[in-house]
N, C-alpha and C. Protein backbone atom coordinates (compact mmCIF):
# COMPACT_ATOMS: atom_id res chain seq x y z
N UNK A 1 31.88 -27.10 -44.98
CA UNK A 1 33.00 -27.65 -45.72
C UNK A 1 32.65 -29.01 -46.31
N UNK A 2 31.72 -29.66 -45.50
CA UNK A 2 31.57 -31.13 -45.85
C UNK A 2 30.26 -30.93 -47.32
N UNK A 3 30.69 -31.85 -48.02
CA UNK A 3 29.71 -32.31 -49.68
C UNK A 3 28.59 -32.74 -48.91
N UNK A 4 27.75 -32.87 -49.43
CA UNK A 4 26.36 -33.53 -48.73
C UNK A 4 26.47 -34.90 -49.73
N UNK A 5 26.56 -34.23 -50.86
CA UNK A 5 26.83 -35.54 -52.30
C UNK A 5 25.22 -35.40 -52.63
N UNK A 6 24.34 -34.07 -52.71
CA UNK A 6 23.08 -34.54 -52.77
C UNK A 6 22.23 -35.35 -52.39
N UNK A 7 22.82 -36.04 -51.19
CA UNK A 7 21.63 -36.12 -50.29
C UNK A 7 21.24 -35.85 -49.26
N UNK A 8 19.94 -36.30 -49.02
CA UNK A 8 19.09 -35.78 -47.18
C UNK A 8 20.36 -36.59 -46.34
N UNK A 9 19.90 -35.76 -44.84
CA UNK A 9 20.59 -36.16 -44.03
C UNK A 9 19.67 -37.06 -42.90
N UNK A 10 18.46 -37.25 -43.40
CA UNK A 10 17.44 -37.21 -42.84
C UNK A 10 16.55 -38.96 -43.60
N UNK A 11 16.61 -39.76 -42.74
CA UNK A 11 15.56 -40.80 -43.13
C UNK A 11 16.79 -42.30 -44.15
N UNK A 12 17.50 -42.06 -43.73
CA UNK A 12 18.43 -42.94 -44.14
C UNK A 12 18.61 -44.04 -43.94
N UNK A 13 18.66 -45.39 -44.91
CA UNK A 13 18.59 -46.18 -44.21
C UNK A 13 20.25 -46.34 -44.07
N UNK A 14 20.40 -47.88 -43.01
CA UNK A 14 22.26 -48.15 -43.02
C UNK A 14 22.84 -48.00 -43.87
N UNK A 15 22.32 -48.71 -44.55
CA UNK A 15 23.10 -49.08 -45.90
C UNK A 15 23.51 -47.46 -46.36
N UNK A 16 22.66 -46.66 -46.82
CA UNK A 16 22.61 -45.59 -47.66
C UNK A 16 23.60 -45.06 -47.23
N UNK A 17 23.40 -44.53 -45.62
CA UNK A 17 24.43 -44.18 -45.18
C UNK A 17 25.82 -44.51 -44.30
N UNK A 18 26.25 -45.56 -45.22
CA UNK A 18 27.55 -46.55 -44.88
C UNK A 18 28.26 -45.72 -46.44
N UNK A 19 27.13 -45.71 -47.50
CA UNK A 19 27.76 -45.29 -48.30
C UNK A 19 28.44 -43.74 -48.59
N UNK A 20 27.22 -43.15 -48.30
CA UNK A 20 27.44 -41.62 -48.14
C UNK A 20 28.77 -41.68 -47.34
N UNK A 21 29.03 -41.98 -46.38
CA UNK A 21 30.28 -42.31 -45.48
C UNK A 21 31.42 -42.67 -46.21
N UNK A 22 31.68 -43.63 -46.86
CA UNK A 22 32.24 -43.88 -47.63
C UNK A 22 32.90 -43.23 -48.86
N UNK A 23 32.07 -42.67 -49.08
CA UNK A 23 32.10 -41.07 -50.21
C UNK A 23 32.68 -40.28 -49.98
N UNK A 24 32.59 -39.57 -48.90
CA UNK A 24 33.23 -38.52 -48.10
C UNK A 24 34.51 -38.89 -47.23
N UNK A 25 34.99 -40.55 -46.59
CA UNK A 25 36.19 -40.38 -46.52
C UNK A 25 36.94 -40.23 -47.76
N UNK A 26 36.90 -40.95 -49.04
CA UNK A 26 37.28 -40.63 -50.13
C UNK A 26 37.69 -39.55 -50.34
N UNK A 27 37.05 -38.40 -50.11
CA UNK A 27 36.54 -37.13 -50.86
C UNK A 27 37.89 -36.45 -49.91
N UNK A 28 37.78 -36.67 -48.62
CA UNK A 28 38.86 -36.07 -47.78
C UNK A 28 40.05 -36.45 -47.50
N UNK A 29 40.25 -37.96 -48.02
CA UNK A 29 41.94 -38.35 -48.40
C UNK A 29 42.05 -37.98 -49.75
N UNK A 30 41.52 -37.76 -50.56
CA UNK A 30 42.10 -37.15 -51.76
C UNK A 30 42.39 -35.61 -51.49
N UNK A 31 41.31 -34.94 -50.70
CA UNK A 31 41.91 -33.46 -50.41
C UNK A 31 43.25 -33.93 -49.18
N UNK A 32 43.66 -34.38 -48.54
CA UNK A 32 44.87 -34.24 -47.47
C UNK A 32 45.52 -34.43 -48.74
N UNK A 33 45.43 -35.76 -49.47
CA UNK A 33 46.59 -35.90 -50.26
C UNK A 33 47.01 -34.98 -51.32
N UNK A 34 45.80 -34.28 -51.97
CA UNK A 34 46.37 -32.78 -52.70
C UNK A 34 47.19 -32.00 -52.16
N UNK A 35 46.85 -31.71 -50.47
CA UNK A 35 47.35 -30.85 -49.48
C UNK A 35 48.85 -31.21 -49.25
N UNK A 36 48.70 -32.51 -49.52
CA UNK A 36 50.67 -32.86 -49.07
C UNK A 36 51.35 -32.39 -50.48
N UNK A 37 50.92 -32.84 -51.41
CA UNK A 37 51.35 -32.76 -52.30
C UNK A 37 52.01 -31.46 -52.81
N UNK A 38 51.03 -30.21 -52.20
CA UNK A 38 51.32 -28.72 -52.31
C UNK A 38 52.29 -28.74 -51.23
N UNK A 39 52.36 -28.77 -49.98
CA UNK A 39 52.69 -29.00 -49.43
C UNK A 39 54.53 -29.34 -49.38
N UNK A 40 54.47 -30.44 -50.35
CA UNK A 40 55.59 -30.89 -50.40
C UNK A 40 56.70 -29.78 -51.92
N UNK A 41 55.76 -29.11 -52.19
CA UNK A 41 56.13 -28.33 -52.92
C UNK A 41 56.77 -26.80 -52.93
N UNK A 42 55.79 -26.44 -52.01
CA UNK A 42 56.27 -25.08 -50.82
C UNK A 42 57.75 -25.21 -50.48
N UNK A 43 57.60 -26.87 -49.33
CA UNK A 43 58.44 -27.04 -49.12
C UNK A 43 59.72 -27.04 -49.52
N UNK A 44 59.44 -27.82 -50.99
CA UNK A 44 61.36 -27.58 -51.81
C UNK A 44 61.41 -25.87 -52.34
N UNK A 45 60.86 -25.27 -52.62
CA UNK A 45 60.63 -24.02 -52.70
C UNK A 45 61.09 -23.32 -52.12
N UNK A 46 60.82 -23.46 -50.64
CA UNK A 46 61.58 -22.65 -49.52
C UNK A 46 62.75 -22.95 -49.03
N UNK A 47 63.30 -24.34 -49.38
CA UNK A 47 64.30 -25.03 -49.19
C UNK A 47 65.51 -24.31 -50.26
N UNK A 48 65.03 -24.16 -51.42
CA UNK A 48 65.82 -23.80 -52.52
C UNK A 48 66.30 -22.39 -52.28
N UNK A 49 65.71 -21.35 -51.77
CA UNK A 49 65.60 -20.14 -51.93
C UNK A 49 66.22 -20.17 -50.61
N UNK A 50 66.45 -20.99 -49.68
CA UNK A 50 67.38 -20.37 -48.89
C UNK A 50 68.89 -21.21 -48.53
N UNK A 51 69.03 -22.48 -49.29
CA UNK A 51 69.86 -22.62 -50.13
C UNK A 51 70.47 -21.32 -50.75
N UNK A 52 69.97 -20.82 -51.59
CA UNK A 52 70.36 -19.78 -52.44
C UNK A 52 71.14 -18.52 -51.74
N UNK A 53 69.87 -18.27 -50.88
CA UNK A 53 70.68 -17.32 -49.68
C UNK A 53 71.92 -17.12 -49.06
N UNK A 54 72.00 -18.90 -48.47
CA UNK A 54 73.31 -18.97 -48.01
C UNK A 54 74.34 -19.18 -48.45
N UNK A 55 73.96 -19.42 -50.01
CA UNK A 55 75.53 -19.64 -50.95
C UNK A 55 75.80 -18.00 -51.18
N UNK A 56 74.88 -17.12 -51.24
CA UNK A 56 74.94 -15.64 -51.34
C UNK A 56 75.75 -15.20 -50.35
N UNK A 57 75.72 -15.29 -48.93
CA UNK A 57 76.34 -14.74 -48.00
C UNK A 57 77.62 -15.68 -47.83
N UNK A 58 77.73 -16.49 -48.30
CA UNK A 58 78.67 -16.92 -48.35
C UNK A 58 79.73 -16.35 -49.01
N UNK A 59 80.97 -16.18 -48.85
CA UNK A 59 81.89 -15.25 -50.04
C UNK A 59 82.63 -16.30 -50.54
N UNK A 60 82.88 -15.65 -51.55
CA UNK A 60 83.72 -16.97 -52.68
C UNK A 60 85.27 -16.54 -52.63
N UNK A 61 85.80 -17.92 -52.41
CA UNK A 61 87.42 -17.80 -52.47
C UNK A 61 87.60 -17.49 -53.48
N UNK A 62 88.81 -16.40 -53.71
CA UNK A 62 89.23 -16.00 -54.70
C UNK A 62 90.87 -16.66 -54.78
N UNK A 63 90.74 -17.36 -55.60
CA UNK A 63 92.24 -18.70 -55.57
C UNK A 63 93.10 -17.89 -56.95
């Protein structure tokens, strides 16, 4: 699952890989934050549709 970002994993110095590090938390708060985002979308989605439901079973006064 994880990017390598094209490089070795192998012979690194700190630095290099402070950055590579760096890269990849990036890489994986932008995917959670896509994920909420869908997420938060489902959510009103399923919210709506059963909304909908219960105004359905609901019966309407007839005044």
């Amino acid at each position: 699952m994880f990017l390598s970002f094209g490089k070795s994993c192998w012979n690194w110095e700190p630095e290099s890989r402070k950055v590579h590090q760096e890269q990849k938390l990036k890489f994986l708060k932008w995917m959670r934050d896509d994920l909420e985002t869908r997420l938060a979308g489902l959510n009103a989605a399923i919210g709506t549709i059963e909304r909908q439901l219960n105004q359905d079973e609901t019966p309407a006064s007839s005044d």
